[in-house]
Protein backbone atom coordinates (compact mmCIF):
# COMPACT_ATOMS: atom_id res chain seq x y z
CA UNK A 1 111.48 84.70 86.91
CA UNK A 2 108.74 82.41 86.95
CA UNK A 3 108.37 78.30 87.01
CA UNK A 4 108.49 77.65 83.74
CA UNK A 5 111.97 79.68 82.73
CA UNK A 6 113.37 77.71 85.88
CA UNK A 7 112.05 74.55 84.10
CA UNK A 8 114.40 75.93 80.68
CA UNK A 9 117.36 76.00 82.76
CA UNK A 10 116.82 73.05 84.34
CA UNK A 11 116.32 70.97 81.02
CA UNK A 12 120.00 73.08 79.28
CA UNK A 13 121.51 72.32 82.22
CA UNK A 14 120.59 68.28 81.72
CA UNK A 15 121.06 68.75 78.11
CA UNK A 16 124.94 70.38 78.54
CA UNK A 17 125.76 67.48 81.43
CA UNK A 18 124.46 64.19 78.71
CA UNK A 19 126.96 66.12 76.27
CA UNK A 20 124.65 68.07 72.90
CA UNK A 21 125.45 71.30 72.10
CA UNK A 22 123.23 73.89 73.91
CA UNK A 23 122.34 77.56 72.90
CA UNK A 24 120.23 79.63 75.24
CA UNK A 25 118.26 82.49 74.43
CA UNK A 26 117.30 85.18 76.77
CA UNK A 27 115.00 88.23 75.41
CA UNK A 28 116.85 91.05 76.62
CA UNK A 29 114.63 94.14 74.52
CA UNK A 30 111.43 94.41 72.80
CA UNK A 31 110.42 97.52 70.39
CA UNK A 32 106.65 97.68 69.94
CA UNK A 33 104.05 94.78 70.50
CA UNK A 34 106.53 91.56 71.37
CA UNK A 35 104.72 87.90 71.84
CA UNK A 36 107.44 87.47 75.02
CA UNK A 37 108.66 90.13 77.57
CA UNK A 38 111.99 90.63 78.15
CA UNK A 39 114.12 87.78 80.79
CA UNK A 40 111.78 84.98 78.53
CA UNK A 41 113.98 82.46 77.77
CA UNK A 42 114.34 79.57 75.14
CA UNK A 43 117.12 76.45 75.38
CA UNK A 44 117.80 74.77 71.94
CA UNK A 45 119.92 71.45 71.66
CA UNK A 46 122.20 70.65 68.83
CA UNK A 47 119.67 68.18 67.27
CA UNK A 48 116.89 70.91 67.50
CA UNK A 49 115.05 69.77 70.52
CA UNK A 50 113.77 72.94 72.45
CA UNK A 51 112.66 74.41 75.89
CA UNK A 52 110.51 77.29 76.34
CA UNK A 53 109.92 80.20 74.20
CA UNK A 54 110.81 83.78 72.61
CA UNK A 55 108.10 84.20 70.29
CA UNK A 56 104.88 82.81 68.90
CA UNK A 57 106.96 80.29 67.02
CA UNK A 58 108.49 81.84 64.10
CA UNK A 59 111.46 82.79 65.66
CA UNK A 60 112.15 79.67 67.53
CA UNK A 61 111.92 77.67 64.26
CA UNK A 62 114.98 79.88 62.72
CA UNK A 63 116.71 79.67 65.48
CA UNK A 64 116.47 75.86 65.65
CA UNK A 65 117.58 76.28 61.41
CA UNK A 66 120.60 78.29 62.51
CA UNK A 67 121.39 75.98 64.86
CA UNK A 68 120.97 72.85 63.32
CA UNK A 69 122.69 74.14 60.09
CA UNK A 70 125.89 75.08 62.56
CA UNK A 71 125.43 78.59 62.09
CA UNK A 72 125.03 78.87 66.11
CA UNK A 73 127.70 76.76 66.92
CA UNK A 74 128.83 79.66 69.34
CA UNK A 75 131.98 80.36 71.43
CA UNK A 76 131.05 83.60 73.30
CA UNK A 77 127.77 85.34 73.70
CA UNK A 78 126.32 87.47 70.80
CA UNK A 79 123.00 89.24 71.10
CA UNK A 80 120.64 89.40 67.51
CA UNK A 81 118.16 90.95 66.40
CA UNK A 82 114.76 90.00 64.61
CA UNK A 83 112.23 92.26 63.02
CA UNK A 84 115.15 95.15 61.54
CA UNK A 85 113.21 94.95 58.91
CA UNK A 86 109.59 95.18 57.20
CA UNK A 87 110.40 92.15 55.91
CA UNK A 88 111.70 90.13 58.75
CA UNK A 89 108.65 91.84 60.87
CA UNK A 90 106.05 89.83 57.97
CA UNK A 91 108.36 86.73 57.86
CA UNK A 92 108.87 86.13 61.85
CA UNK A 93 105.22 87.24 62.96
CA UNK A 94 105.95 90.01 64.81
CA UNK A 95 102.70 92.05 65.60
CA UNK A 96 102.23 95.84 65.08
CA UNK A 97 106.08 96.59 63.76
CA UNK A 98 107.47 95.15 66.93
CA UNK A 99 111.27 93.76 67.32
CA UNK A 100 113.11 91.49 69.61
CA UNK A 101 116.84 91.34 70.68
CA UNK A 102 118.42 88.36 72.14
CA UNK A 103 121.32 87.45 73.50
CA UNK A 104 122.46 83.95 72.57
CA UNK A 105 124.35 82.11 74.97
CA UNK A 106 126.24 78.73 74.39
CA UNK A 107 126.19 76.84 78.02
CA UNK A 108 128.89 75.43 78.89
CA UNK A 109 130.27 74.63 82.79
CA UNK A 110 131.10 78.58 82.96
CA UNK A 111 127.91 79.50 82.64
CA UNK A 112 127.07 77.98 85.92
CA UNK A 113 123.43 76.81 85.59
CA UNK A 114 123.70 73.84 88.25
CA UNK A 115 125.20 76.88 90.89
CA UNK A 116 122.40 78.89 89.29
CA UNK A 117 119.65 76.16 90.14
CA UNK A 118 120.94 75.05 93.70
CA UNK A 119 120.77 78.80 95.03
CA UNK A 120 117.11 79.11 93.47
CA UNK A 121 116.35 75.62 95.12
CA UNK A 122 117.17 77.32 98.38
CA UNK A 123 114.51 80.06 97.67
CA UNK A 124 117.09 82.72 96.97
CA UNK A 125 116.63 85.15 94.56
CA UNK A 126 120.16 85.70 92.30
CA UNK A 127 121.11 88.32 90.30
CA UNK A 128 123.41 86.68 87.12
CA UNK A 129 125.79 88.80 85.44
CA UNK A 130 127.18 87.16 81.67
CA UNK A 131 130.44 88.97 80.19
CA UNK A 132 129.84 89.27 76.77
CA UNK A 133 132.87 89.36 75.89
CA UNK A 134 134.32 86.28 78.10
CA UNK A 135 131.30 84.20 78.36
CA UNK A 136 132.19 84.48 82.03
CA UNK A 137 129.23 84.41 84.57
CA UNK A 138 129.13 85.97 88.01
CA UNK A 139 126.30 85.53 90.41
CA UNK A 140 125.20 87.54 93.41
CA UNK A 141 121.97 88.26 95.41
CA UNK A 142 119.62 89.93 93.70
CA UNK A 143 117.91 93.05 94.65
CA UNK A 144 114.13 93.44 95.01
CA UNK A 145 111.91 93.00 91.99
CA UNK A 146 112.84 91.70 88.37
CA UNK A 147 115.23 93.87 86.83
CA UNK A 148 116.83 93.13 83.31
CA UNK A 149 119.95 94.80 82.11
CA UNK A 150 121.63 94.47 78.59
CA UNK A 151 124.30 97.54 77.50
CA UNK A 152 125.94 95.15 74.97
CA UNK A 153 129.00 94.43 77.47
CA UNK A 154 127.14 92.40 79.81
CA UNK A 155 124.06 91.22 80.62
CA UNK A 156 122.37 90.82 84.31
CA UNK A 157 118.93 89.24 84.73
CA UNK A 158 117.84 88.03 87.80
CA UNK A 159 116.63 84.42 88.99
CA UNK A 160 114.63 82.64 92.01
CA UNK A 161 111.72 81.21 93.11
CA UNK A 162 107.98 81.57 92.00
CA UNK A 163 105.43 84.26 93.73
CA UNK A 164 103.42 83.10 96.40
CA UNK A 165 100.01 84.40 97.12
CA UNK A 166 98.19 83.94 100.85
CA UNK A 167 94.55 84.04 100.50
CA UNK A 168 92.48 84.45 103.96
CA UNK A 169 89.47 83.02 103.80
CA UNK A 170 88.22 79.76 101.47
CA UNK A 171 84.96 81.62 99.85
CA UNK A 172 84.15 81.98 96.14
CA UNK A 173 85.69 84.81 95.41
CA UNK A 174 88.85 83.11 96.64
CA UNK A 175 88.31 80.18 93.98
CA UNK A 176 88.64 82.87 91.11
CA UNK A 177 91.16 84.34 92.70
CA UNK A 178 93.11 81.54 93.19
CA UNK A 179 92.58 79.78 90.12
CA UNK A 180 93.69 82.52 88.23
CA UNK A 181 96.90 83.07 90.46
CA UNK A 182 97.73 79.67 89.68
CA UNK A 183 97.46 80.40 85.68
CA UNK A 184 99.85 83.57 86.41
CA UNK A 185 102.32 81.54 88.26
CA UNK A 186 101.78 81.97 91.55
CA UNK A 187 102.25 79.49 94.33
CA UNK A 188 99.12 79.92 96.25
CA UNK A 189 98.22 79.49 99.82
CA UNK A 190 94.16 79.63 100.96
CA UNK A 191 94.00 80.43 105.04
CA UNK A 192 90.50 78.96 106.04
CA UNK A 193 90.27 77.71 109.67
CA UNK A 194 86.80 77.52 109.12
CA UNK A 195 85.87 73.82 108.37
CA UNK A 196 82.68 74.34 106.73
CA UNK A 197 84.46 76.38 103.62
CA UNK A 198 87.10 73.40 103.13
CA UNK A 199 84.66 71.28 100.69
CA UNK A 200 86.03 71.16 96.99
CA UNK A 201 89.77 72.80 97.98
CA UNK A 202 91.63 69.32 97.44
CA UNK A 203 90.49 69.15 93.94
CA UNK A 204 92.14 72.44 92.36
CA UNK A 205 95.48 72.14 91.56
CA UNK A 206 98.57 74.21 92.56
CA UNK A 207 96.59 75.57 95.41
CA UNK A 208 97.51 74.46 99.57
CA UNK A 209 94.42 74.65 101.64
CA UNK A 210 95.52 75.52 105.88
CA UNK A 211 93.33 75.51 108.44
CA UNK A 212 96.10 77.42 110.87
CA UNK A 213 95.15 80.78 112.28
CA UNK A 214 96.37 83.84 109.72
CA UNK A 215 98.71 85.37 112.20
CA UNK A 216 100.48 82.23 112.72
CA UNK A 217 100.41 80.84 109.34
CA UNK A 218 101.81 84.78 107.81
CA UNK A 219 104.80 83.76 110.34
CA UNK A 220 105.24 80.27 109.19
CA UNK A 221 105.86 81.01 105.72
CA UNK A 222 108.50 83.97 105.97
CA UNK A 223 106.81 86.32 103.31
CA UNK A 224 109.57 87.67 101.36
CA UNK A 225 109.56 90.28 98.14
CA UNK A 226 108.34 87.71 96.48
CA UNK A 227 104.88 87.14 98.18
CA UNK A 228 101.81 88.34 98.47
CA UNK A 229 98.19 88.61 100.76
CA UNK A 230 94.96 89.25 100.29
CA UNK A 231 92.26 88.99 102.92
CA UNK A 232 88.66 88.19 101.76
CA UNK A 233 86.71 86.92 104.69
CA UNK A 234 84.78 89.95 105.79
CA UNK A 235 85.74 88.86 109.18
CA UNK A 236 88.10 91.14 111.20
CA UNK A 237 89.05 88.48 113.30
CA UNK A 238 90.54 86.49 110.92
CA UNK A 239 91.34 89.11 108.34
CA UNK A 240 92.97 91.70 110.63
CA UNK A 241 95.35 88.81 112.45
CA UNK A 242 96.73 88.16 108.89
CA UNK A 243 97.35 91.19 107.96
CA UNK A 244 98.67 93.09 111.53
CA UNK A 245 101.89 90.60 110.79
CA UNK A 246 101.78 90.64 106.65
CA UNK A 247 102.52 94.33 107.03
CA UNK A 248 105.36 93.54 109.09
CA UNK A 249 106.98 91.19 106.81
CA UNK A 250 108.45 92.67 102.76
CA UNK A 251 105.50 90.89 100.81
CA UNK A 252 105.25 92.95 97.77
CA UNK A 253 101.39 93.54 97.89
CA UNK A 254 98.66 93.12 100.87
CA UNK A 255 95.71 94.01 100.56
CA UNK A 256 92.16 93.56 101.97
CA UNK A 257 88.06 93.39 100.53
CA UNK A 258 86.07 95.86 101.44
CA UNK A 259 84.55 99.47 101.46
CA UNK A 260 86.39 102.76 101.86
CA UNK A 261 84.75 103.11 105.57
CA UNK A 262 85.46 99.39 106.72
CA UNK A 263 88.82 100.44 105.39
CA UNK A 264 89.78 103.00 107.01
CA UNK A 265 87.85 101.28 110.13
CA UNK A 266 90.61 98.19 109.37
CA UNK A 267 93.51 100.60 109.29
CA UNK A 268 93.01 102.42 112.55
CA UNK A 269 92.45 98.91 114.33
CA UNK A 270 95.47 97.81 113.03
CA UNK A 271 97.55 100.85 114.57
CA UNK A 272 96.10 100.01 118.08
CA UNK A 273 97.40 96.30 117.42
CA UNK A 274 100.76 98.18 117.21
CA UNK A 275 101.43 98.40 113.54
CA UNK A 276 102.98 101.67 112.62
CA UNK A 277 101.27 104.13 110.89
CA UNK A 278 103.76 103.75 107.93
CA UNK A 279 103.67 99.69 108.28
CA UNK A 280 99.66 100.44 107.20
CA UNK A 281 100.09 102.90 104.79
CA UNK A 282 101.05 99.45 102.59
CA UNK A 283 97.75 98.29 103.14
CA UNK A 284 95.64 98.09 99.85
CA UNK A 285 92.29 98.81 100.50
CA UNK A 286 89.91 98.69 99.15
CA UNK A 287 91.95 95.93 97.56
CA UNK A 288 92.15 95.76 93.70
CA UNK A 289 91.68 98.11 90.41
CA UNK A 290 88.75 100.42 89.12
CA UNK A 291 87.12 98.73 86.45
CA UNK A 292 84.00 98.68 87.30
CA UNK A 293 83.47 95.25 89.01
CA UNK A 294 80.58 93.72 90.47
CA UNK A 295 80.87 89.69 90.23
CA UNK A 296 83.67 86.90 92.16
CA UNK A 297 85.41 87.04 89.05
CA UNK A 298 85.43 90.28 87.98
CA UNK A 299 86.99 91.14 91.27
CA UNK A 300 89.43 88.33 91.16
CA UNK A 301 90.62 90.13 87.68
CA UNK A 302 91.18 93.24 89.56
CA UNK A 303 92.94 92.08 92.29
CA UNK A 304 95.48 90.28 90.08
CA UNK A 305 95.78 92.81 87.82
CA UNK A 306 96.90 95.36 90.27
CA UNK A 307 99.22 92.57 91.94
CA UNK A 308 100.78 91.87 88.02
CA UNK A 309 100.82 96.12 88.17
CA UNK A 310 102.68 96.36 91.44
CA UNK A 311 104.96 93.52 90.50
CA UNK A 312 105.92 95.46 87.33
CA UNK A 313 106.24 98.54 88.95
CA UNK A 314 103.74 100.24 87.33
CA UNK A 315 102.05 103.42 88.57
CA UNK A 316 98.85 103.40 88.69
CA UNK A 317 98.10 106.36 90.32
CA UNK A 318 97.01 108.62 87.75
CA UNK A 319 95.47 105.83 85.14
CA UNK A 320 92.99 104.63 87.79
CA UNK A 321 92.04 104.86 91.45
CA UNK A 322 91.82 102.35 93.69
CA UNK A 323 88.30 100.54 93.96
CA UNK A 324 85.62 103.32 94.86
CA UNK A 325 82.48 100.77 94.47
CA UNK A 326 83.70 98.14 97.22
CA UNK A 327 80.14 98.88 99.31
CA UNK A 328 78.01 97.57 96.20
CA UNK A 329 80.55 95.15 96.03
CA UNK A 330 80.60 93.63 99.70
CA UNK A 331 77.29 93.54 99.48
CA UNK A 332 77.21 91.60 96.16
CA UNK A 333 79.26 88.91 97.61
């Protein structure tokens, strides 16, 4: 779950406690091209105010029609459906035949949103389980990774804070990298103990500039599931110290710039710095996707790509390699 669905809950939750009527809407299956992946969410108020989204638009404005016309004024759960039909796929905007099932919620002090939020405020991640049929809710900790569940009896989605990203080293490839991090919702980290590449970090938003060592930093901010490093300094003795504890720690992705050779190079110093042969077999590098880049941003794409990949749980394996140009690429940079 990212920021802004956290930001939805929040404003139901304030909505419910000041006393309006409030529906929530969770996408919970998508058939074809969808404008919102399933666990998107959408909070509509009685008078037809609105938080987040489901769509492009056209099914947010009939669902603020239903409910401002009453027809929503819900007691239990029920899921719908948009885009049965030719017609409905025309009328609602639906790209390329696609179709998306909700489930509409009314929130009430059952559904426990202000338990819901206090747990994610803690930086726990919480797996929520809605009977359908009651409208009760049960919460529990969540598992790694997002996982959505709908079988028409109950529906589990899962909740908690943001992704971090750790980025060693303050260069220009970390700028792209880090700007567009920051547009996929990450909470990101740069790790630059090197003064003279500190000039211009206070000025981009969402990003924390350190000047701590990697190793002690990695430790400082308990990587969980949820997180993520990449080293791009070039320098082993700031690159390796970040990642000989990142590979330690359950960070979803870490990964590191640089050729196949200076690679493999990386990995067996790493083992004589005590991380286990299995602990480095996590390591992604040459860090990033195949598509052929050459420039700072180009590489910052691939990088986040095969972060948003690995999130997903995508195999990539047998689409596309990992990077097999990283020596024209080092040298580019």
């Amino acid at each position: 779950m990212n920021s802004t669905d956290i930001d939805v809950i929040r404003t139901a939750l304030e909505w419910q406690s000041c006393g309006h009527r409030v529906v929530m809407g969770t996408v919970v299956r998508t058939w074809g091209s969808a404008p919102r992946p399933p666990g998107s969410l959408m909070a509509i108020r009685g008078d037809g105010q609105v938080a987040g989204s489901v769509s492009g638009g056209c099914i947010e404005d009939d669902l603020i029609r239903r409910v401002a016309e009453g027809e929503l004024a819900l007691r239990m759960p029920e899921p719908t459906t948009y885009g049965d039909t030719a017609e409905e796929v025309r009328r609602f905007g639906l790209p390329c035949g696609g179709s998306v099932q909700l489930v509409l919620e009314p929130v009430s002090p059952q559904s426990q949103l202000r338990e819901l939020l206090v747990l994610i405020e803690q930086h726990q991640r919480v797996e929520r389980r809605l009977d359908m049929a009651t409208g009760m809710v049960r919460m529990s900790a969540a598992t790694q990774g997002d996982k959505l569940q709908f079988d028409g009896q109950s529906l589990t989605t899962v909740h908690g804070p943001r992704w971090r990203l750790l980025i060693i080293g303050g260069g220009q490839l970390s700028r792209y990298l880090a700007a567009m991090a920051v547009m996929l919702d990450y909470q990101v980290t740069v790790c630059e103990p090197r003064r003279e590449y500190h000039e211009g970090w206070e000025a981009m938003n969402g990003v924390t500039l350190s000047n701590q060592m990697p190793d002690d930093l990695v430790l400082a901010m308990r990587l969980d599931h949820n997180s993520a490093v990449v080293a791009v300094t070039h320098d082993p003795k700031l690159d390796d110290l970040a990642l000989m504890e990142a590979l330690r720690t359950p960070a979803f992705y870490v990964g590191a710039l640089g050729s196949l050779h200076n690679n493999a190079q990386r990995r067996q110093r790493l083992q004589s710095f005590d991380v286990s042969e299995a602990e480095v077999q996590h390591l992604h590098g040459p860090v990033g996707l195949n598509i052929g880049a050459l420039t700072p941003p180009e590489i910052a794409m691939s990088i986040v790509a095969e972060m948003t990949a690995k999130r997903r749980g995508i195999d990539l394996s047998q689409a596309m390699s990992n990077w097999q140009g990283s020596k024209t690429v080092c040298a580019s940079l």
